[in-house]
C-alpha atoms as a PDB file:
ATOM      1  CA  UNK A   1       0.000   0.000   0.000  1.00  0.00           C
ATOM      2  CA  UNK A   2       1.485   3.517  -0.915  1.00  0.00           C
ATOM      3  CA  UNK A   3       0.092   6.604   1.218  1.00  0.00           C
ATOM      4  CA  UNK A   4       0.652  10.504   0.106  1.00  0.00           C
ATOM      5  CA  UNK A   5       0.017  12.912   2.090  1.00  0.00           C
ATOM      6  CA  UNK A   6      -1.002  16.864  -0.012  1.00  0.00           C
ATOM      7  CA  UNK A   7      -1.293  20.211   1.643  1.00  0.00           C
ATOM      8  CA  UNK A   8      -2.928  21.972  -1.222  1.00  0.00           C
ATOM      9  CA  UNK A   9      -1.922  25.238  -0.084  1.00  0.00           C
ATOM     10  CA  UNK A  10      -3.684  28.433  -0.003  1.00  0.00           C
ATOM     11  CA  UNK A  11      -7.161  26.459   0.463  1.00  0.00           C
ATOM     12  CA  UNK A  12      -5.157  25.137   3.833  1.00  0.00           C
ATOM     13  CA  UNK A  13      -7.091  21.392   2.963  1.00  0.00           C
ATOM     14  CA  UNK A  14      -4.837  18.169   3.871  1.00  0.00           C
ATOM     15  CA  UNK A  15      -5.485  15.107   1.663  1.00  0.00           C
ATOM     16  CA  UNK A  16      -4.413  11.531   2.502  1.00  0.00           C
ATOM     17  CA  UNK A  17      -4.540   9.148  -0.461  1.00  0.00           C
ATOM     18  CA  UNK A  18      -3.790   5.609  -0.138  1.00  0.00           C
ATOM     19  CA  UNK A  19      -3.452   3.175  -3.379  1.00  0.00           C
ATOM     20  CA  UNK A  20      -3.557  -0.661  -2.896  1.00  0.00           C
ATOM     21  CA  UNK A  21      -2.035  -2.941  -5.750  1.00  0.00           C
ATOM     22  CA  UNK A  22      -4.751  -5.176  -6.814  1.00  0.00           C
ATOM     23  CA  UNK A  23      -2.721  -6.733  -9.338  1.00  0.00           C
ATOM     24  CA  UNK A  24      -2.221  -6.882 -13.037  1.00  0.00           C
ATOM     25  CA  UNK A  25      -2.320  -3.333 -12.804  1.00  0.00           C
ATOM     26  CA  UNK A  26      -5.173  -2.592 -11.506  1.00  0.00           C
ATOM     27  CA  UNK A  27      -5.469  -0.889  -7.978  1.00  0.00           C
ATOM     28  CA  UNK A  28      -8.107   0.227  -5.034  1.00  0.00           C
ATOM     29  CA  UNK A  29      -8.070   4.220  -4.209  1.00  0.00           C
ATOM     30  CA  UNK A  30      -8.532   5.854  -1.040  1.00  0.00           C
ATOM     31  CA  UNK A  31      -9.165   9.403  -0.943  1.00  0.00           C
ATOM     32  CA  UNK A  32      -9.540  11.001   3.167  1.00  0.00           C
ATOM     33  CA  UNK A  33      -9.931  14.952   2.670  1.00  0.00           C
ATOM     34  CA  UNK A  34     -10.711  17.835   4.831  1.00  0.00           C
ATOM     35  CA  UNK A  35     -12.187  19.169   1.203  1.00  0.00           C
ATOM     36  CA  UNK A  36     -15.440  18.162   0.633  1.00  0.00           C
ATOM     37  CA  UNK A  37     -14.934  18.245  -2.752  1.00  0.00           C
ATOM     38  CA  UNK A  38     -12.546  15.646  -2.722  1.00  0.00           C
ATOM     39  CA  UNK A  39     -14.631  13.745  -0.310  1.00  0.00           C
ATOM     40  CA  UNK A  40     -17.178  13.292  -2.966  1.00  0.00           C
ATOM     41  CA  UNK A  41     -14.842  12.038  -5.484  1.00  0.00           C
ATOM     42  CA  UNK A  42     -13.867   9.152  -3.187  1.00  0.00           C
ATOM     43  CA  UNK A  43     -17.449   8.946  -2.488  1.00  0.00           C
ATOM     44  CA  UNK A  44     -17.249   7.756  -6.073  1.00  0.00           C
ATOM     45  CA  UNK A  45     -14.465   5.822  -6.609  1.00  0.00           C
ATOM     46  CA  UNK A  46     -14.048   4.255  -3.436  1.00  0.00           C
ATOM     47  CA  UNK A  47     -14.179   0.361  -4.026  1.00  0.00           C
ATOM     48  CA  UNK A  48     -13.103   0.606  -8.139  1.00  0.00           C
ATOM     49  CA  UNK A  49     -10.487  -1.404  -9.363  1.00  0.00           C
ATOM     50  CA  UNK A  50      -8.665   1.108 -11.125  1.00  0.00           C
ATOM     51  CA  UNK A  51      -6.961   0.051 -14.299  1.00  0.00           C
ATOM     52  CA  UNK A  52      -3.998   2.671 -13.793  1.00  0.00           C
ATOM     53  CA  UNK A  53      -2.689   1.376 -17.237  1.00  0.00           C
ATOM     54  CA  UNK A  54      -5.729   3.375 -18.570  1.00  0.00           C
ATOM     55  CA  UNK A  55      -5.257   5.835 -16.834  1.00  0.00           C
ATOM     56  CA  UNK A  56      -2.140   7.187 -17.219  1.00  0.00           C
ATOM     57  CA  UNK A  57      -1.423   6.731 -20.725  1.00  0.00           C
ATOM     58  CA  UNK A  58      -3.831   7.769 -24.397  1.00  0.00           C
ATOM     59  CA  UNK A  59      -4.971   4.811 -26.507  1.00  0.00           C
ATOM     60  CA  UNK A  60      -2.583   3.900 -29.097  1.00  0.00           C
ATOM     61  CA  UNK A  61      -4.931   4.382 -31.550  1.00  0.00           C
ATOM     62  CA  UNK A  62      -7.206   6.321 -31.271  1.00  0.00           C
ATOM     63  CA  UNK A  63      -4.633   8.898 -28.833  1.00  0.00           C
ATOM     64  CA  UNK A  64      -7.603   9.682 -26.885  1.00  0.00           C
ATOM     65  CA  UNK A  65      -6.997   9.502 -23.149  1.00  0.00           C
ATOM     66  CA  UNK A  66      -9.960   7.271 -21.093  1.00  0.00           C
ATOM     67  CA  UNK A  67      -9.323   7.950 -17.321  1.00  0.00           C
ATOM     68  CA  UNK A  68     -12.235   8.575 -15.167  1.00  0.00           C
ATOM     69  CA  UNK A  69     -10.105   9.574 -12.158  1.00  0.00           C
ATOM     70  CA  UNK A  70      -9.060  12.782 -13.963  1.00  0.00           C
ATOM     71  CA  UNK A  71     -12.815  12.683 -16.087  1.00  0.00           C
ATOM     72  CA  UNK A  72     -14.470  12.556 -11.802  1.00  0.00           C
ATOM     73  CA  UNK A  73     -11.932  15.211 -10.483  1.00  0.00           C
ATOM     74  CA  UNK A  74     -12.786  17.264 -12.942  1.00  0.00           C
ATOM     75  CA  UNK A  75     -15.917  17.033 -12.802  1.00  0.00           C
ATOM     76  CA  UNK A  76     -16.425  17.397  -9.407  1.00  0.00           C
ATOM     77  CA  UNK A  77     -12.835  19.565  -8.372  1.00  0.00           C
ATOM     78  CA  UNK A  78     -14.157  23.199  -9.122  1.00  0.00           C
ATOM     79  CA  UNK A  79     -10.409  24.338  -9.191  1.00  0.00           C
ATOM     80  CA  UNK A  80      -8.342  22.003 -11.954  1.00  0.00           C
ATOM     81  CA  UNK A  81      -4.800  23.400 -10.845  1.00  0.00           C
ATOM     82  CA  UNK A  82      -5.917  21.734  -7.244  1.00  0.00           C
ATOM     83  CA  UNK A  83      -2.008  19.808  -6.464  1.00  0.00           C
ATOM     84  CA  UNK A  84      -4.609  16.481  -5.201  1.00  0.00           C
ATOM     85  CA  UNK A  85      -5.290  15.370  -9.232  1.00  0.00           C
ATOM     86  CA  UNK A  86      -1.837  14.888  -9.915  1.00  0.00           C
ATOM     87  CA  UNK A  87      -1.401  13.189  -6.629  1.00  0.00           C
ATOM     88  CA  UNK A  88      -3.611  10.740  -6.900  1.00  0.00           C
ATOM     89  CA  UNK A  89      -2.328   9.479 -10.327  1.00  0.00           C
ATOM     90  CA  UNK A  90       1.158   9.570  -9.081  1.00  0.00           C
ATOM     91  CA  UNK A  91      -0.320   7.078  -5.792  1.00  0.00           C
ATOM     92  CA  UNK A  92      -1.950   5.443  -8.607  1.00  0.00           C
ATOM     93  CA  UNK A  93       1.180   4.894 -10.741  1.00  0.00           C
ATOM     94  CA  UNK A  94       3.434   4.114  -7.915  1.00  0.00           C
ATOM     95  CA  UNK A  95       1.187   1.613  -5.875  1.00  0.00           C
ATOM     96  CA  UNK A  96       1.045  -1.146  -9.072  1.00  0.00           C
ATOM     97  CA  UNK A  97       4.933  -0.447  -9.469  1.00  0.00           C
ATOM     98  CA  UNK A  98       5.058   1.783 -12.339  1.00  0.00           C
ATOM     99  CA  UNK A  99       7.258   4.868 -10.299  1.00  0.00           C
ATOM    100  CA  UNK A 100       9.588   4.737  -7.771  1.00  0.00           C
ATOM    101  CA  UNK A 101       8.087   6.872  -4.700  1.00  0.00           C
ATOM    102  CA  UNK A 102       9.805  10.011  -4.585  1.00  0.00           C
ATOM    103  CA  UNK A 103       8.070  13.183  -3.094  1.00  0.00           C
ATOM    104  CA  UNK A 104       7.354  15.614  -5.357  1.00  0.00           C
ATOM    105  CA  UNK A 105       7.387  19.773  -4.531  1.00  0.00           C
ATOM    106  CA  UNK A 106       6.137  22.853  -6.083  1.00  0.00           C
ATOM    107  CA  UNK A 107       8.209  26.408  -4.925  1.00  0.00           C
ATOM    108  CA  UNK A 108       6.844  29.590  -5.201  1.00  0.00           C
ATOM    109  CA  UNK A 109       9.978  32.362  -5.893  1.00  0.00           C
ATOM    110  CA  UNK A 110       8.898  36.052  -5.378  1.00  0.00           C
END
């Protein structure tokens, strides 16, 4: 099981996601928010096998991209540059084995 931890930033929510390998790449999500937002998109996929082969990379031929984690967030996420999306495709990614965990950062310079 891989767990990430977000502080979004200005919106001062904390986000806990948890991804479970559920083998031939497929995995379980876990999304535990202080936004209610995000709240309602676990409320959604909670209990999904996620095929994170679909969602992380297009179709080869048709180049079309088919995941409905990033189709729900942004659906449901009313701000798209929220840090949680890319997250919970990197939990995704790294829980079947595809990345190496490594945190991630984003620095504001003034």
């Amino acid at each position: 099981m891989i767990e990430v931890n977000v502080f979004a930033g200005i919106c001062g929510f904390n986000t806990r996601v948890t991804g479970e390998d559920r083998g031939g790449y497929k995995a379980g999500l876990e999304i535990d928010s202080e936004c209610p937002n995000w709240s309602e998109v676990n409320e959604i996929l909670r209990g999904r096998d996620i095929n994170v082969m679909t969602e992380l990379f297009k179709d080869r031929k048709t180049g079309t991209l088919n995941s409905q984690v990033l189709e729900i967030a942004l659906t449901t996420i009313p701000h798209v540059s929220c840090p949680v999306i890319s997250a919970v495709l990197k939990t995704l990614e790294v829980s079947v084995g595809l990345a190496l965990p490594k945190d991630a950062t984003i620095t504001f310079k003034q």
